[in-house]
PDB file of N, CA and C in Angstrom:
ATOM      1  N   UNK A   1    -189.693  63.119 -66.917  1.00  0.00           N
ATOM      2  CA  UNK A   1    -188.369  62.717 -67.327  1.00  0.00           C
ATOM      3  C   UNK A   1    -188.009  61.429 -66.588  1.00  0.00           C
ATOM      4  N   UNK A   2    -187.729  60.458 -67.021  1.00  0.00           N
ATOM      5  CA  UNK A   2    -187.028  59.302 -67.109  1.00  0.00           C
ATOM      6  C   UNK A   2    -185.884  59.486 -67.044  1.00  0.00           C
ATOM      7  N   UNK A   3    -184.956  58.951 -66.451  1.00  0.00           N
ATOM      8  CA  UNK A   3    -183.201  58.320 -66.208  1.00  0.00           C
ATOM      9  C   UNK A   3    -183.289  56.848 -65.618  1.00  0.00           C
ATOM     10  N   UNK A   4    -182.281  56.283 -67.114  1.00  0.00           N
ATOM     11  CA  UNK A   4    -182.391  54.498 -66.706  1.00  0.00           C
ATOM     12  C   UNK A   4    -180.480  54.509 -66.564  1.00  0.00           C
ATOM     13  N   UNK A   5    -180.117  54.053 -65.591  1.00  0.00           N
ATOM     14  CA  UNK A   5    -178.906  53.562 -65.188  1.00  0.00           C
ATOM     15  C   UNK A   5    -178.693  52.572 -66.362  1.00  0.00           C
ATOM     16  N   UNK A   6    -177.831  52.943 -66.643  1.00  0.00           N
ATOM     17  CA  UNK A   6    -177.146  51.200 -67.653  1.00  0.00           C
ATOM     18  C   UNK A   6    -176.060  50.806 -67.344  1.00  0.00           C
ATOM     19  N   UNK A   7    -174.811  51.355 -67.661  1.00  0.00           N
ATOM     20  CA  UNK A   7    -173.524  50.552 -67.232  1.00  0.00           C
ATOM     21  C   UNK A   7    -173.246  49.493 -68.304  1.00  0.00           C
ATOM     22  N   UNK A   8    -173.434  49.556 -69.452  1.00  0.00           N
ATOM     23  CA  UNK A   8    -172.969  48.828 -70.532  1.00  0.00           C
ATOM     24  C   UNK A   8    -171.846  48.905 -70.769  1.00  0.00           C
ATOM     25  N   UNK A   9    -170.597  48.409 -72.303  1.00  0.00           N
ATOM     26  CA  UNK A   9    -170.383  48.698 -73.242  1.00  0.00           C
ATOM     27  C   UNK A   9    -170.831  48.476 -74.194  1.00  0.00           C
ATOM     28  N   UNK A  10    -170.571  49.380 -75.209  1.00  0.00           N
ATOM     29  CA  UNK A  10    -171.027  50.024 -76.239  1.00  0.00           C
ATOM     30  C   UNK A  10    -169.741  50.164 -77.170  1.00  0.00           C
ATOM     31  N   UNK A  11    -170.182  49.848 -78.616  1.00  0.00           N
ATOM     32  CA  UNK A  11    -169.490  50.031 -79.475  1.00  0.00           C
ATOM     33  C   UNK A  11    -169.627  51.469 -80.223  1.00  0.00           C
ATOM     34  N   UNK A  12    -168.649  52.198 -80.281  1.00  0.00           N
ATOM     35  CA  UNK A  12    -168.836  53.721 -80.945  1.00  0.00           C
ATOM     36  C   UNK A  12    -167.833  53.741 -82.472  1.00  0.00           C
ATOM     37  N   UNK A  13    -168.591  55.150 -82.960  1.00  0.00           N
ATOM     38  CA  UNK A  13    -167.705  55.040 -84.382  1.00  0.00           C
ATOM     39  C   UNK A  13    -167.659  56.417 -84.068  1.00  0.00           C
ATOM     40  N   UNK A  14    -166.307  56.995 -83.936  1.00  0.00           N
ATOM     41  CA  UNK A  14    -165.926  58.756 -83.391  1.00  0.00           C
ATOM     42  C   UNK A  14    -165.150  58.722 -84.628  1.00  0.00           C
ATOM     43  N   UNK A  15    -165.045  60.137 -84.600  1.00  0.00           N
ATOM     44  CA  UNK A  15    -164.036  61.610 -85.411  1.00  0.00           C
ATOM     45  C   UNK A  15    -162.919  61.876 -84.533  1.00  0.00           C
ATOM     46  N   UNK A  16    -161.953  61.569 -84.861  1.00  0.00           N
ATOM     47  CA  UNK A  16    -160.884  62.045 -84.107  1.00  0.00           C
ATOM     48  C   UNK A  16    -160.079  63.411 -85.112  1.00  0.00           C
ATOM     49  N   UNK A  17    -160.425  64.394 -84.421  1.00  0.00           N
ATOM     50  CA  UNK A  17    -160.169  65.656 -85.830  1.00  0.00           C
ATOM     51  C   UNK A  17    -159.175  66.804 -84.618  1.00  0.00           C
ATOM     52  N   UNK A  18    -158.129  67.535 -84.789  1.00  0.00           N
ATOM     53  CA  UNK A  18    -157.837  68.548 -83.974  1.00  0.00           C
ATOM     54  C   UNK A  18    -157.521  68.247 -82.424  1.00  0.00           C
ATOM     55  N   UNK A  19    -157.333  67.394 -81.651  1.00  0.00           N
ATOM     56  CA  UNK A  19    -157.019  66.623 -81.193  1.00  0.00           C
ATOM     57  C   UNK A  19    -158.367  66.518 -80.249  1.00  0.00           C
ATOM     58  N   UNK A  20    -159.275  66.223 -80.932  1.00  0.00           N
ATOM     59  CA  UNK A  20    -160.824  66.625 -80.061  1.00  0.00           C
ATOM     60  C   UNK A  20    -161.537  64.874 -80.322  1.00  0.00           C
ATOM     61  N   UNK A  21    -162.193  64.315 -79.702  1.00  0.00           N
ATOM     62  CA  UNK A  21    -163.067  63.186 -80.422  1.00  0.00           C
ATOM     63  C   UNK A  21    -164.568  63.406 -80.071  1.00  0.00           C
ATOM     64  N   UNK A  22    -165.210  63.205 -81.608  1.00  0.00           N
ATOM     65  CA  UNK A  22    -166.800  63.079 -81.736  1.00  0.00           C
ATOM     66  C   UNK A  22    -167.211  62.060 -82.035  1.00  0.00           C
ATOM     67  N   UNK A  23    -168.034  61.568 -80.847  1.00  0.00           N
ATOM     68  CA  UNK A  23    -168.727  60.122 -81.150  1.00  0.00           C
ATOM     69  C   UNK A  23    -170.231  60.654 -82.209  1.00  0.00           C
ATOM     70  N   UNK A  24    -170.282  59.736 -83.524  1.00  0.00           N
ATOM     71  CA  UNK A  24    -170.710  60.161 -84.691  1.00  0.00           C
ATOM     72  C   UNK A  24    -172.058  59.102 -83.973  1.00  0.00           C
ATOM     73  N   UNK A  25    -171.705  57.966 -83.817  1.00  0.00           N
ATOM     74  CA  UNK A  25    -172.722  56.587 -83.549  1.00  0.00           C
ATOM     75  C   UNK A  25    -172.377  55.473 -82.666  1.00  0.00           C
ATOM     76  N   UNK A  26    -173.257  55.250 -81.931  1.00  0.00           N
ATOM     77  CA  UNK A  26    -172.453  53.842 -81.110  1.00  0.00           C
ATOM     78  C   UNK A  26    -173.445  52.897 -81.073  1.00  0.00           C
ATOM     79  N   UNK A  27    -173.404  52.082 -80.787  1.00  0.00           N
ATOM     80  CA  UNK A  27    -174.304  50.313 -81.062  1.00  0.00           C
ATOM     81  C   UNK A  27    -174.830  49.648 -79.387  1.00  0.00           C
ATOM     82  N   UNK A  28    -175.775  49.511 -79.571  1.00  0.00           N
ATOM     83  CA  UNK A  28    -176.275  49.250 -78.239  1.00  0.00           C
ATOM     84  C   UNK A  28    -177.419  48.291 -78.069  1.00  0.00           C
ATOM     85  N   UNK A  29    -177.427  47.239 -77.297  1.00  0.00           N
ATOM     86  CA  UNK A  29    -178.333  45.996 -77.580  1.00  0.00           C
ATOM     87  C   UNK A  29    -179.063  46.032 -78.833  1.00  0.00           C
ATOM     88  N   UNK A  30    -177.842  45.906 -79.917  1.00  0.00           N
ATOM     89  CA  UNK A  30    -178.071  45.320 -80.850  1.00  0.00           C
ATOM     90  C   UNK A  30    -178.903  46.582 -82.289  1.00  0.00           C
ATOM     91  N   UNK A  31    -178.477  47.394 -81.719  1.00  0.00           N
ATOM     92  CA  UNK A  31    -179.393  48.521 -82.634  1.00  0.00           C
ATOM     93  C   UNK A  31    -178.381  50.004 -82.452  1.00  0.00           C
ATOM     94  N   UNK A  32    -178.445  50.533 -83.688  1.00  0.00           N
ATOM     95  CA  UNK A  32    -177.421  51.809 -84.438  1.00  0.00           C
ATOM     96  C   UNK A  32    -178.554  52.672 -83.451  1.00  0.00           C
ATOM     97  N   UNK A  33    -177.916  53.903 -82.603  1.00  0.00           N
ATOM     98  CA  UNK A  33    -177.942  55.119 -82.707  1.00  0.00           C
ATOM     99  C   UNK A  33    -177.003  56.341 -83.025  1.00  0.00           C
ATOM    100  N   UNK A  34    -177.601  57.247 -83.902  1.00  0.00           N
ATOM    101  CA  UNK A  34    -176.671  58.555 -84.372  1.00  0.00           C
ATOM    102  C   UNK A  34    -176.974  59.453 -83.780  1.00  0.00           C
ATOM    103  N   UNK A  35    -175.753  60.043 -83.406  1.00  0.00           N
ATOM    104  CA  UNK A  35    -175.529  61.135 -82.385  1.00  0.00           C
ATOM    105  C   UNK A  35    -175.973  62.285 -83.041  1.00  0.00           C
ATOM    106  N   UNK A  36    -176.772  62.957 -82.855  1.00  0.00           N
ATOM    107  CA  UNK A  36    -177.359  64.193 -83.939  1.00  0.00           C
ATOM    108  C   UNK A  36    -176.782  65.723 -82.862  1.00  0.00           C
ATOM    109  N   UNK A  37    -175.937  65.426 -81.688  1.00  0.00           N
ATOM    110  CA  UNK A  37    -175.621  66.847 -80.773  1.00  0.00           C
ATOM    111  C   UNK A  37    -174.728  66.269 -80.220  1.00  0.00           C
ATOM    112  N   UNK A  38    -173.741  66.957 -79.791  1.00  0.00           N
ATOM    113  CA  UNK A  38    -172.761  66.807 -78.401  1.00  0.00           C
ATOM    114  C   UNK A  38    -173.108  67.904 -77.505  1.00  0.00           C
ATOM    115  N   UNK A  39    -173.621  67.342 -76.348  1.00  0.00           N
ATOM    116  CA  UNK A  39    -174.547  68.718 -75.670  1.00  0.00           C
ATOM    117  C   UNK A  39    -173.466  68.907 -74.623  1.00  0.00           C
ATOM    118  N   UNK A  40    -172.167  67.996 -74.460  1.00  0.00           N
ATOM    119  CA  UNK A  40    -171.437  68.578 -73.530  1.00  0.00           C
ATOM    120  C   UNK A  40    -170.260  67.577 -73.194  1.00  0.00           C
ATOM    121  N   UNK A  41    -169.044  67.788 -72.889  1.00  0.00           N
ATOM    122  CA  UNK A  41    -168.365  67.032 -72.951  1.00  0.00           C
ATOM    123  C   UNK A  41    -167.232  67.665 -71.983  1.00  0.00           C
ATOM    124  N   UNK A  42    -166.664  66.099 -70.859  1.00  0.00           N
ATOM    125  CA  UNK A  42    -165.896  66.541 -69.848  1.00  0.00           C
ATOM    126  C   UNK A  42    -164.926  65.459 -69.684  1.00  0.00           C
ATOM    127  N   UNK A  43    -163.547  65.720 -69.069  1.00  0.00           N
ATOM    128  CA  UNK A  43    -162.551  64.887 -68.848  1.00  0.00           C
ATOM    129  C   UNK A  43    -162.455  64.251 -67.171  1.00  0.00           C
ATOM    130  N   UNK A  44    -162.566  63.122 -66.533  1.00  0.00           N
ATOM    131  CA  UNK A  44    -162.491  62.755 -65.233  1.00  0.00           C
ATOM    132  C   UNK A  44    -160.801  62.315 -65.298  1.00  0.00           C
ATOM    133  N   UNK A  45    -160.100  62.351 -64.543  1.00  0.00           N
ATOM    134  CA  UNK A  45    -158.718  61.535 -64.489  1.00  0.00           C
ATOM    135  C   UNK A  45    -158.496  61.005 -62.695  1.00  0.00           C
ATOM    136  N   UNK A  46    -157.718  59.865 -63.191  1.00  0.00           N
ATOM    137  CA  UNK A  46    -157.329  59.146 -61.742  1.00  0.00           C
ATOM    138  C   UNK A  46    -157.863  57.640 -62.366  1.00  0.00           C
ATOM    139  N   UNK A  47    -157.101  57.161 -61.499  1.00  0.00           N
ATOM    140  CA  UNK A  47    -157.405  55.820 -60.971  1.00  0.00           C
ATOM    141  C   UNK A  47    -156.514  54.946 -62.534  1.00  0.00           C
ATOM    142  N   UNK A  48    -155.573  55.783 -62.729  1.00  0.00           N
ATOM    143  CA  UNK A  48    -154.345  54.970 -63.847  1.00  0.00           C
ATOM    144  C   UNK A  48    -154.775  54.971 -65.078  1.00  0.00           C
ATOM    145  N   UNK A  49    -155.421  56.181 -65.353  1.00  0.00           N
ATOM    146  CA  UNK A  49    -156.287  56.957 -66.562  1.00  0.00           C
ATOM    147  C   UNK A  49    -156.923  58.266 -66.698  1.00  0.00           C
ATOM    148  N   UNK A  50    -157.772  58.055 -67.208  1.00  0.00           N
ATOM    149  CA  UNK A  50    -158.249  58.983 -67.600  1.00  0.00           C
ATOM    150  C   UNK A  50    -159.652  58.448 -68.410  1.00  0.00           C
ATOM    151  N   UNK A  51    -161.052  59.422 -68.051  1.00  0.00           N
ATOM    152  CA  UNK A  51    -162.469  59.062 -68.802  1.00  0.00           C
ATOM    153  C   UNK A  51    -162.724  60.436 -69.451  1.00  0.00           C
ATOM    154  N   UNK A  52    -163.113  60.069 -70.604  1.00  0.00           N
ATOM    155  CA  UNK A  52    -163.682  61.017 -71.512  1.00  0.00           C
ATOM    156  C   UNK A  52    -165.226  61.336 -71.601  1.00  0.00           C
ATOM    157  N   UNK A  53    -165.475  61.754 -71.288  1.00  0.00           N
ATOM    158  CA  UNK A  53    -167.483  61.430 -70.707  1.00  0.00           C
ATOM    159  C   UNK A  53    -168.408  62.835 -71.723  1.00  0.00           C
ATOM    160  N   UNK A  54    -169.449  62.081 -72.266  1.00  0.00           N
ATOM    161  CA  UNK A  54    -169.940  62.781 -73.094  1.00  0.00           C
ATOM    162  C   UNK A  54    -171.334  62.857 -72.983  1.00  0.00           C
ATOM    163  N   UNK A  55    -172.160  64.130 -72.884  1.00  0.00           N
ATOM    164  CA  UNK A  55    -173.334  64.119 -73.162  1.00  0.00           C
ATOM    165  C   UNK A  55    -174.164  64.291 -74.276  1.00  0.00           C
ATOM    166  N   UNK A  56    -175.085  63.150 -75.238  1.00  0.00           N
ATOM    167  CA  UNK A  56    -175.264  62.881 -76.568  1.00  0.00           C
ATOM    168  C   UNK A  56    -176.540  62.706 -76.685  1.00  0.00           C
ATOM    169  N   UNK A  57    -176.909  63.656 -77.734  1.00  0.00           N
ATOM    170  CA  UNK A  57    -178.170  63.797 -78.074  1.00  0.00           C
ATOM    171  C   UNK A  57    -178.821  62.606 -79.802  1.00  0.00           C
ATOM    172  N   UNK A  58    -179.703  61.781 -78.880  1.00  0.00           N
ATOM    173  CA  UNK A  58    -179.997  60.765 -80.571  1.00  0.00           C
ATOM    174  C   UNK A  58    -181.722  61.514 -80.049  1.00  0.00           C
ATOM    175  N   UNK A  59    -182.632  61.815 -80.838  1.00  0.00           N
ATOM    176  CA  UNK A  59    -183.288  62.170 -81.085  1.00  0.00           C
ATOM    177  C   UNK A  59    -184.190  63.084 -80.098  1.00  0.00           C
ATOM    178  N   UNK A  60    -185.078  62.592 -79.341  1.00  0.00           N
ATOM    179  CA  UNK A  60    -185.436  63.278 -77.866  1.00  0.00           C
ATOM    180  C   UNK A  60    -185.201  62.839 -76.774  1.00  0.00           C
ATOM    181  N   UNK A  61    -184.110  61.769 -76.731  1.00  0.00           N
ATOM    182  CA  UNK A  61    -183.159  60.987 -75.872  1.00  0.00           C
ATOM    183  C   UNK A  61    -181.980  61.766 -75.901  1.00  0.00           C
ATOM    184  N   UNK A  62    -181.185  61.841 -74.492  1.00  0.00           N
ATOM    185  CA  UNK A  62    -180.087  62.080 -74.205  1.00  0.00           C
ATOM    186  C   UNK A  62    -179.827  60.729 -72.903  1.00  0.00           C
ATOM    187  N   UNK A  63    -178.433  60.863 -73.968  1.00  0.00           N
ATOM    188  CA  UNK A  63    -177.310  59.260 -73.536  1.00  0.00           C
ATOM    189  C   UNK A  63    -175.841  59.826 -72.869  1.00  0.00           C
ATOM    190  N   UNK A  64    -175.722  59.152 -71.829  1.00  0.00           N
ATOM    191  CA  UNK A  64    -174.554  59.442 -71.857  1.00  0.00           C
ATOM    192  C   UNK A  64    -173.580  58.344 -71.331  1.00  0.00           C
ATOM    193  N   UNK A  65    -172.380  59.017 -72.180  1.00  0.00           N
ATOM    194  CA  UNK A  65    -171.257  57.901 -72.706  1.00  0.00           C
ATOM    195  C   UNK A  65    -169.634  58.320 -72.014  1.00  0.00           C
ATOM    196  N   UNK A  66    -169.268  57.133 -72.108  1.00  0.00           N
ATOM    197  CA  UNK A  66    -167.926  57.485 -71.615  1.00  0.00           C
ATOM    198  C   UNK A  66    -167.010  56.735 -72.525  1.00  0.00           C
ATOM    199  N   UNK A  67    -165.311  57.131 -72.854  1.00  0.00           N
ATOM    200  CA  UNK A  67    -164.593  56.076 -72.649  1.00  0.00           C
ATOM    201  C   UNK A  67    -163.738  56.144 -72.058  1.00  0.00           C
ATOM    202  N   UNK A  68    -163.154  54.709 -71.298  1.00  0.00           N
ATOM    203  CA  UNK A  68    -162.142  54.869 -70.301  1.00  0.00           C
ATOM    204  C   UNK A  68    -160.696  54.663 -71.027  1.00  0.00           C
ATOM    205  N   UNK A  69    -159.821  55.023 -70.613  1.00  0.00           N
ATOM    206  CA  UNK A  69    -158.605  55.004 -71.210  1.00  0.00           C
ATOM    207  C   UNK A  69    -157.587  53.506 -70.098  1.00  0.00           C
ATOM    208  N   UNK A  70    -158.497  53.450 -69.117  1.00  0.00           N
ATOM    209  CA  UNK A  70    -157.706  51.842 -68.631  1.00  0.00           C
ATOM    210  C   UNK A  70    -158.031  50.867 -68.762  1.00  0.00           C
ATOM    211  N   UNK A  71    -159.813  51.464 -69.333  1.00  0.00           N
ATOM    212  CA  UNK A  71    -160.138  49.784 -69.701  1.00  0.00           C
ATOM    213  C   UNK A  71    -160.288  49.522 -71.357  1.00  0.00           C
ATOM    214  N   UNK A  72    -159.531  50.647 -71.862  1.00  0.00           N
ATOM    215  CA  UNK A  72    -159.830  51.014 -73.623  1.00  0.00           C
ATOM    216  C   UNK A  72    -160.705  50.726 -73.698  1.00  0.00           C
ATOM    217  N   UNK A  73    -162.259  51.204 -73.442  1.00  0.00           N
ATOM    218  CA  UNK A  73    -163.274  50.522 -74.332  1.00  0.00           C
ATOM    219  C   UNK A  73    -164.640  52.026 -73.892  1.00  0.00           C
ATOM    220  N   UNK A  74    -165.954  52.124 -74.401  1.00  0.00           N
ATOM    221  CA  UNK A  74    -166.723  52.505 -74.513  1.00  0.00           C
ATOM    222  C   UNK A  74    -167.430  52.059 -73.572  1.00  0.00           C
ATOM    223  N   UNK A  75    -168.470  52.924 -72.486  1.00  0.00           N
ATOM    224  CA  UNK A  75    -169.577  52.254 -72.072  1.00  0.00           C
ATOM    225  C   UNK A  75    -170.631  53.224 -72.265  1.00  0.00           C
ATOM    226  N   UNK A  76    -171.756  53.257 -72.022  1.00  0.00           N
ATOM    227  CA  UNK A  76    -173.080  53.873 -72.128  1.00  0.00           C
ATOM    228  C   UNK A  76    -173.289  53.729 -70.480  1.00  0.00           C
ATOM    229  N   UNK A  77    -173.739  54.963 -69.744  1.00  0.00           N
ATOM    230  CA  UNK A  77    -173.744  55.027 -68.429  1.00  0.00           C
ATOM    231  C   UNK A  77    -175.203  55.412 -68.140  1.00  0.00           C
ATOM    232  N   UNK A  78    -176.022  56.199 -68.830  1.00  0.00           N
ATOM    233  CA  UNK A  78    -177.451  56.743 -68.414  1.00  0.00           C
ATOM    234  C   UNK A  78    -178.143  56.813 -69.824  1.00  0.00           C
ATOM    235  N   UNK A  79    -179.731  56.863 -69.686  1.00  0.00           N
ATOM    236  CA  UNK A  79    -180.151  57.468 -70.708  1.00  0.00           C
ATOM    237  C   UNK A  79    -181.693  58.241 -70.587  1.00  0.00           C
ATOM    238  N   UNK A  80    -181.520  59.162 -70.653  1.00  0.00           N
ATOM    239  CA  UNK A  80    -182.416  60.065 -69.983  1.00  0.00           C
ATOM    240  C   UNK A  80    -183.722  60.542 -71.232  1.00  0.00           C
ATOM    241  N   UNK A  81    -184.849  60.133 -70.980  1.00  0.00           N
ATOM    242  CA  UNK A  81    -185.978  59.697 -72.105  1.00  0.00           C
ATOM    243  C   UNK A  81    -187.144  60.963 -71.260  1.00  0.00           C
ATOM    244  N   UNK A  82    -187.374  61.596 -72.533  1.00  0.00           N
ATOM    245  CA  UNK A  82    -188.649  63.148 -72.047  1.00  0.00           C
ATOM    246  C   UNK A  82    -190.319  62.513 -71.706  1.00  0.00           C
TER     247      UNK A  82
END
């Protein structure tokens, strides 16, 4: 098992349904991945926000994503390759 640090942003396309959000796909140097699992999903708060942090399954890769609510935007934080 592989884990590569990234620290990007990332562009996502979520479901906002029930007051829940599912990131469906997000965009990442330049290339579509689809989220085919949400293997887990947790809330951090502080620091004049709040992060939404998600663990996401695109094929035999698991990614994981956040978004921050102070810096409105998406990043991609790890991606862990079998």
């Amino acid at each position: 098992m592989n884990i590569e640090q990234i620290g990007e942003p990332i562009r996502v396309l979520a479901v906002f349904s029930g007051g829940c959000i599912k990131p469906l796909r997000f965009n990442w140097a330049g290339r579509t991945y689809t989220v085919s699992r949400v293997n887990a999903r947790w809330t951090d708060r502080g620091g004049g926000g709040y992060c939404l942090h998600y663990s996401v399954q695109v094929g035999e890769e698991t990614y994981y994503i956040h978004f921050s609510s102070a810096e409105v935007q998406w990043r991609l934080d790890q991606v862990i390759v079998s």
